[in-house]
C-alpha atoms as a PDB file:
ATOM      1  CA  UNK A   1      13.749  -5.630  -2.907  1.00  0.00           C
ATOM      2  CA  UNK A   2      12.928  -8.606  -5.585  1.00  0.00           C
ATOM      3  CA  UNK A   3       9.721  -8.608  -6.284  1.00  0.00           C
ATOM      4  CA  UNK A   4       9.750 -12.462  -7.514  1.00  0.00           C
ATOM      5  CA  UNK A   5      12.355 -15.174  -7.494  1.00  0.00           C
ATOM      6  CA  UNK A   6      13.886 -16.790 -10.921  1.00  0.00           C
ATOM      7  CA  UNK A   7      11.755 -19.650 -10.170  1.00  0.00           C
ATOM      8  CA  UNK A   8       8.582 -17.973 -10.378  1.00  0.00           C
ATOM      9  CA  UNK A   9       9.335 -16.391 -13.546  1.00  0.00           C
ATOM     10  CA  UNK A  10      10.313 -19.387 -15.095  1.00  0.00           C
ATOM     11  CA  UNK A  11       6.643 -20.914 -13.908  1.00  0.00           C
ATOM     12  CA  UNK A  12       5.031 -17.588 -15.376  1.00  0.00           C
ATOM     13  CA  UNK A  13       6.644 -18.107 -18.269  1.00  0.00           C
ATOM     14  CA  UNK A  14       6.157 -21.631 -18.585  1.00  0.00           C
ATOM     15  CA  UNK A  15      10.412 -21.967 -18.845  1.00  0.00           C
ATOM     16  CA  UNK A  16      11.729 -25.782 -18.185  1.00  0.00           C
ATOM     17  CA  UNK A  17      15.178 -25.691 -18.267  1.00  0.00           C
ATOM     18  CA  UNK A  18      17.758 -24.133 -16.790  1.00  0.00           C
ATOM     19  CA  UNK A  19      19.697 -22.207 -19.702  1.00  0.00           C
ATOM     20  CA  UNK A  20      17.934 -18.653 -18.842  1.00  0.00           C
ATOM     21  CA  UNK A  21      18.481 -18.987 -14.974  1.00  0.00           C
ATOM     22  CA  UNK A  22      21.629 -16.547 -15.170  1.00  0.00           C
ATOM     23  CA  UNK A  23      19.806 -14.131 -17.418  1.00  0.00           C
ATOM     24  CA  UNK A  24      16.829 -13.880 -15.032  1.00  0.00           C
ATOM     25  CA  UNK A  25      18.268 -13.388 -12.117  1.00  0.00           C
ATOM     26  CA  UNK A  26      20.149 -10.519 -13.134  1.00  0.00           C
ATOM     27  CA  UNK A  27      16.754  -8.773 -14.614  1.00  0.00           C
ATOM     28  CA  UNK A  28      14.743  -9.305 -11.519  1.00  0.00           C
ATOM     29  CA  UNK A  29      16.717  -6.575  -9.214  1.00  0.00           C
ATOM     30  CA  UNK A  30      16.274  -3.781 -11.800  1.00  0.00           C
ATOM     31  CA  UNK A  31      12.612  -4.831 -12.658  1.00  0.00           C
ATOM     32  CA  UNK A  32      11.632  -4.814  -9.519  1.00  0.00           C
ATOM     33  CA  UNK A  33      13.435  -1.218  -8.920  1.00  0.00           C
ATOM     34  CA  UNK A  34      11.734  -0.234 -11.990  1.00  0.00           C
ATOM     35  CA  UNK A  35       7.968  -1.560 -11.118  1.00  0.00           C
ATOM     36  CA  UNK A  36       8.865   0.529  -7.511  1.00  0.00           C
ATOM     37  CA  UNK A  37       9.569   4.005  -9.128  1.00  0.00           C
ATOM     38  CA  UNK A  38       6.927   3.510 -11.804  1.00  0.00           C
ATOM     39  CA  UNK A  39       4.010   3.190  -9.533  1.00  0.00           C
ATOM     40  CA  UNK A  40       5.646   5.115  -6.787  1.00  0.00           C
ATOM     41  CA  UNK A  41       5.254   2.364  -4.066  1.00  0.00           C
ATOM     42  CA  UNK A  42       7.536   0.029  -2.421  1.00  0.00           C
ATOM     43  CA  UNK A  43       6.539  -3.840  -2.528  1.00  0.00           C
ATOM     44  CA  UNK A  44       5.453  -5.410  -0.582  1.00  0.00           C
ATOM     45  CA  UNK A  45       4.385  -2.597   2.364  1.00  0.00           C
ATOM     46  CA  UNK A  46       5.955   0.293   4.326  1.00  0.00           C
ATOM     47  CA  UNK A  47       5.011   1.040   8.017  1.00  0.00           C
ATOM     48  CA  UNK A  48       4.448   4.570   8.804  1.00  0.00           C
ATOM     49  CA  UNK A  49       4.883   5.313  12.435  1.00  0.00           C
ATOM     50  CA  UNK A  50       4.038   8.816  13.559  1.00  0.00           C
ATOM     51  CA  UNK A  51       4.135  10.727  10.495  1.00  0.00           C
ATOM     52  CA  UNK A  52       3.033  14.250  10.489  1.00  0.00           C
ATOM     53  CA  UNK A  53       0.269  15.573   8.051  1.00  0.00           C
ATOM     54  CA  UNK A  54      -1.390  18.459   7.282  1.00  0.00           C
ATOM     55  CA  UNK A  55      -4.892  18.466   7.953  1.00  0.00           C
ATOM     56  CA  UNK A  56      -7.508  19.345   5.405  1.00  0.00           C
ATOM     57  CA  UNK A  57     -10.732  21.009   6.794  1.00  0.00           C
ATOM     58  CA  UNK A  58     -12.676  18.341   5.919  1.00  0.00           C
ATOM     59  CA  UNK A  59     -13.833  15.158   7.243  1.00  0.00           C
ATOM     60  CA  UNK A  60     -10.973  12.506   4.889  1.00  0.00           C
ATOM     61  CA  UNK A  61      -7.545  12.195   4.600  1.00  0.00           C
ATOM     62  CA  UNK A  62      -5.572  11.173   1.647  1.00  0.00           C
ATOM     63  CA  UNK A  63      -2.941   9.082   3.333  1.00  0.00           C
ATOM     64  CA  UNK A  64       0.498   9.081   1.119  1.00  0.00           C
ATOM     65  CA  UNK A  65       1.349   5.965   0.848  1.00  0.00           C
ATOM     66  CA  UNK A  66      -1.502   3.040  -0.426  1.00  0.00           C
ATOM     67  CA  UNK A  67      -3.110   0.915  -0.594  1.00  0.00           C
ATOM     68  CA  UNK A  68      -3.723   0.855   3.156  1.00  0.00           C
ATOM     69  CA  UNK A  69      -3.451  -1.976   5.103  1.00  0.00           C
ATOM     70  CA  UNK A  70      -3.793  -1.131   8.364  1.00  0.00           C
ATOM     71  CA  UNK A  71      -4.000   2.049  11.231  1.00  0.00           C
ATOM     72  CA  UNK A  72      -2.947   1.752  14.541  1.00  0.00           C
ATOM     73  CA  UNK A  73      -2.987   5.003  15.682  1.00  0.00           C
ATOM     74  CA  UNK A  74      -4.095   8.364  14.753  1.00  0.00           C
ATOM     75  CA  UNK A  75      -4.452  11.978  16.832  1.00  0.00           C
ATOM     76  CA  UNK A  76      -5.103  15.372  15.950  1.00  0.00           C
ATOM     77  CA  UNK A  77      -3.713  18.488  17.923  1.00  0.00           C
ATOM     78  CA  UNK A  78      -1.751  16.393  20.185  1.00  0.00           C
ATOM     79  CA  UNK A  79      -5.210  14.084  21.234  1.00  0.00           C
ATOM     80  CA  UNK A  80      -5.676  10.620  20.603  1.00  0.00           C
ATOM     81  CA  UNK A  81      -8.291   9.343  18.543  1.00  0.00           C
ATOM     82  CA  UNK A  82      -9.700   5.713  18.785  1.00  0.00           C
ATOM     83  CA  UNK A  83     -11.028   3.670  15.654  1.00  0.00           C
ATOM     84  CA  UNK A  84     -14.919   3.511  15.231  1.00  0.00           C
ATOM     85  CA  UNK A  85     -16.437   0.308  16.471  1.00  0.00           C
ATOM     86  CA  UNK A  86     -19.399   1.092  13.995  1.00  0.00           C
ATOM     87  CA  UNK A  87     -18.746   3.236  11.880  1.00  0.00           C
ATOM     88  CA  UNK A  88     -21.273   5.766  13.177  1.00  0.00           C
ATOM     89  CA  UNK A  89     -19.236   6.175  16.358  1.00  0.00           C
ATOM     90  CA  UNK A  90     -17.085   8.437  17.059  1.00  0.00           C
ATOM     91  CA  UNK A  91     -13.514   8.014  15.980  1.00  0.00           C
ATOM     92  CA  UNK A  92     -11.581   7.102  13.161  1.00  0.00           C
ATOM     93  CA  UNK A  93     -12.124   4.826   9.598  1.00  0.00           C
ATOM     94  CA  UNK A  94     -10.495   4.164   6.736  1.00  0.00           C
ATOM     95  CA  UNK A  95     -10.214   2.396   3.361  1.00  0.00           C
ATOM     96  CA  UNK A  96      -7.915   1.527   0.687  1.00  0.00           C
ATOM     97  CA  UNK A  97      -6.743   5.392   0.186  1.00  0.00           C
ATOM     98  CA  UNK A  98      -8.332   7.409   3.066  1.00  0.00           C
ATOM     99  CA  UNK A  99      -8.595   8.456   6.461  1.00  0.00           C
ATOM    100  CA  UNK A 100     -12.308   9.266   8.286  1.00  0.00           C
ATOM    101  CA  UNK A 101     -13.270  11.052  10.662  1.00  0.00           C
ATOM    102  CA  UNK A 102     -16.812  10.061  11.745  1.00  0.00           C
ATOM    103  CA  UNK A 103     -19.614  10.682  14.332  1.00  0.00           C
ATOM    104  CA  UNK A 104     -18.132  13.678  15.969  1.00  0.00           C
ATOM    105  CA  UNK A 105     -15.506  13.835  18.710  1.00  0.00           C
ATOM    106  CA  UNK A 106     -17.032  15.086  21.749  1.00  0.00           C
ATOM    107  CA  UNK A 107     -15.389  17.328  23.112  1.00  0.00           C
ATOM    108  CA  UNK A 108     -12.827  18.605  20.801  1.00  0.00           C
ATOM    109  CA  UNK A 109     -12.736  21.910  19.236  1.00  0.00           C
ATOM    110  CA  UNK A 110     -12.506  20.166  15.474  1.00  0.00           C
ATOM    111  CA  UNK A 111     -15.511  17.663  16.190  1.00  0.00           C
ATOM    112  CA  UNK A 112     -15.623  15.390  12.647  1.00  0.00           C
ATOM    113  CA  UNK A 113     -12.920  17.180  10.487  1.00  0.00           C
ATOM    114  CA  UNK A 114      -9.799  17.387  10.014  1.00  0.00           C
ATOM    115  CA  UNK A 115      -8.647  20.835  11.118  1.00  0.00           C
ATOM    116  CA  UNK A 116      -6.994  22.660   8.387  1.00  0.00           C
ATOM    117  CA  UNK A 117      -3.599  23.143  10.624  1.00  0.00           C
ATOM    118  CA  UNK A 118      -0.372  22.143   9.318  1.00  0.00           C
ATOM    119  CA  UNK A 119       1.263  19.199  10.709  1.00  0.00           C
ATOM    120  CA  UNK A 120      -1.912  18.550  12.938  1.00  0.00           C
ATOM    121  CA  UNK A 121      -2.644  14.954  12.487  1.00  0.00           C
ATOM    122  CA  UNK A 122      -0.415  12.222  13.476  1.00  0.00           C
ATOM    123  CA  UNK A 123      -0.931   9.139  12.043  1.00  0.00           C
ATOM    124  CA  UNK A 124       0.779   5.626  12.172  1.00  0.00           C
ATOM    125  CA  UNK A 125      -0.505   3.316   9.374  1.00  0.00           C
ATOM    126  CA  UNK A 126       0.909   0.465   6.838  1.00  0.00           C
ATOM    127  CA  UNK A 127       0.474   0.209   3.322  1.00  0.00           C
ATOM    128  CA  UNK A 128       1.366  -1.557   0.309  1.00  0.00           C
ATOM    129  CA  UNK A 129       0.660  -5.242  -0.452  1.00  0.00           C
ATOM    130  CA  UNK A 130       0.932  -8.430   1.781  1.00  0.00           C
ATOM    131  CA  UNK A 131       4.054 -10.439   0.615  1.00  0.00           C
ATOM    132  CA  UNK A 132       1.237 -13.856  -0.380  1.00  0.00           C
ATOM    133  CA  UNK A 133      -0.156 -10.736  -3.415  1.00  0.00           C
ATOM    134  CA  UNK A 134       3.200 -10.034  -4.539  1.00  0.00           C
ATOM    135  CA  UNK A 135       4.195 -13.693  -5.426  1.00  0.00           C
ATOM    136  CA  UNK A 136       0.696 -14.903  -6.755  1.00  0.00           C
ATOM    137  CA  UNK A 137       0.265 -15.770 -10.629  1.00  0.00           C
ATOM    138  CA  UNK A 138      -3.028 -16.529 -11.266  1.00  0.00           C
ATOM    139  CA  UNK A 139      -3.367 -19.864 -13.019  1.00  0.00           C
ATOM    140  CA  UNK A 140      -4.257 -20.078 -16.047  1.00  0.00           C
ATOM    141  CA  UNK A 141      -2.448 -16.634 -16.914  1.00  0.00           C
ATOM    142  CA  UNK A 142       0.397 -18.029 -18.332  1.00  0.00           C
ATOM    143  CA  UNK A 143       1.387 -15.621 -21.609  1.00  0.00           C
ATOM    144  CA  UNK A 144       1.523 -17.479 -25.372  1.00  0.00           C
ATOM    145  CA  UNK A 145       4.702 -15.385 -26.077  1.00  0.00           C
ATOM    146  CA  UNK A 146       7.475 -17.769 -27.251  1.00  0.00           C
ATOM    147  CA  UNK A 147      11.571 -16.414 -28.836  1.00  0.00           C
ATOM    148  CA  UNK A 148      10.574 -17.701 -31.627  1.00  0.00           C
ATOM    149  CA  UNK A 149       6.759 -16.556 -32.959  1.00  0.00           C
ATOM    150  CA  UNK A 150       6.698 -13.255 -30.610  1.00  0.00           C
ATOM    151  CA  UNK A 151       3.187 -15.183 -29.343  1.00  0.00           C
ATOM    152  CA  UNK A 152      -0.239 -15.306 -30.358  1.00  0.00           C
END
């Protein structure tokens, strides 16, 4: 996937004409496919649905892929477990990189943690960034570096 369009680039790099169009639109593929592998993450997000993990004995979960967006389900040992309203209720949370467990789940043998079973936790989840972060150039950002000074 492109992570920008020619046009973009040429407004990033402050280009007017149209004599590099050819050039930059074969570099954006294998950019892109480079910034991917690099920082191990495809752009803009992935959905996970269902995957299996390995629980940890403790209360969080590293989730694979991040940052996370959103987590729509999650259950442990074949039970479902619904998102905290609070945050002190019982049920799920979760930030940029983790899972939560919080408040205790009544009832269930592994109460606030994660049991430390393989394959135990299912989890469906998305991650990544939203498509309007992947095309934003701040303004103002625009680099000094010109073919013929090697900028300032």
């Amino acid at each position: 996937m492109n992570l920008t369009t020619v046009a973009n680039v040429k407004r990033y790099l402050g280009i007017t004409t149209s004599n590099q169009d050819a050039l930059i639109a074969a570099l954006i593929p294998g950019e892109s496919a480079l910034v991917e592998s690099w920082t191990g993450r495809r752009f803009p997000s992935v959905s996970n649905v269902s995957k299996r993990l390995n629980g940890t004995g403790s209360k969080m979960l590293i989730l694979p892929d991040q940052p996370i967006l959103s987590v729509s389900a999650v259950s442990i040992l074949g039970s479902a477990v619904a998102a905290s309203a609070d945050g002190v209720q019982a049920g799920f949370m979760f930030d940029d990189t983790c899972l939560y467990l919080v408040g205790g789940i009544a009832g269930m043998s592994w109460g606030d943690r994660f049991p430390n079973v393989p394959q135990s936790v299912v989890v469906s989840w998305e991650a990544g960034y939203q498509a309007s972060e992947t095309g934003f150039v701040p303004s103002g950002n625009t680099p000094t570096i010109t073919p013929t000074d090697g900028g300032t």
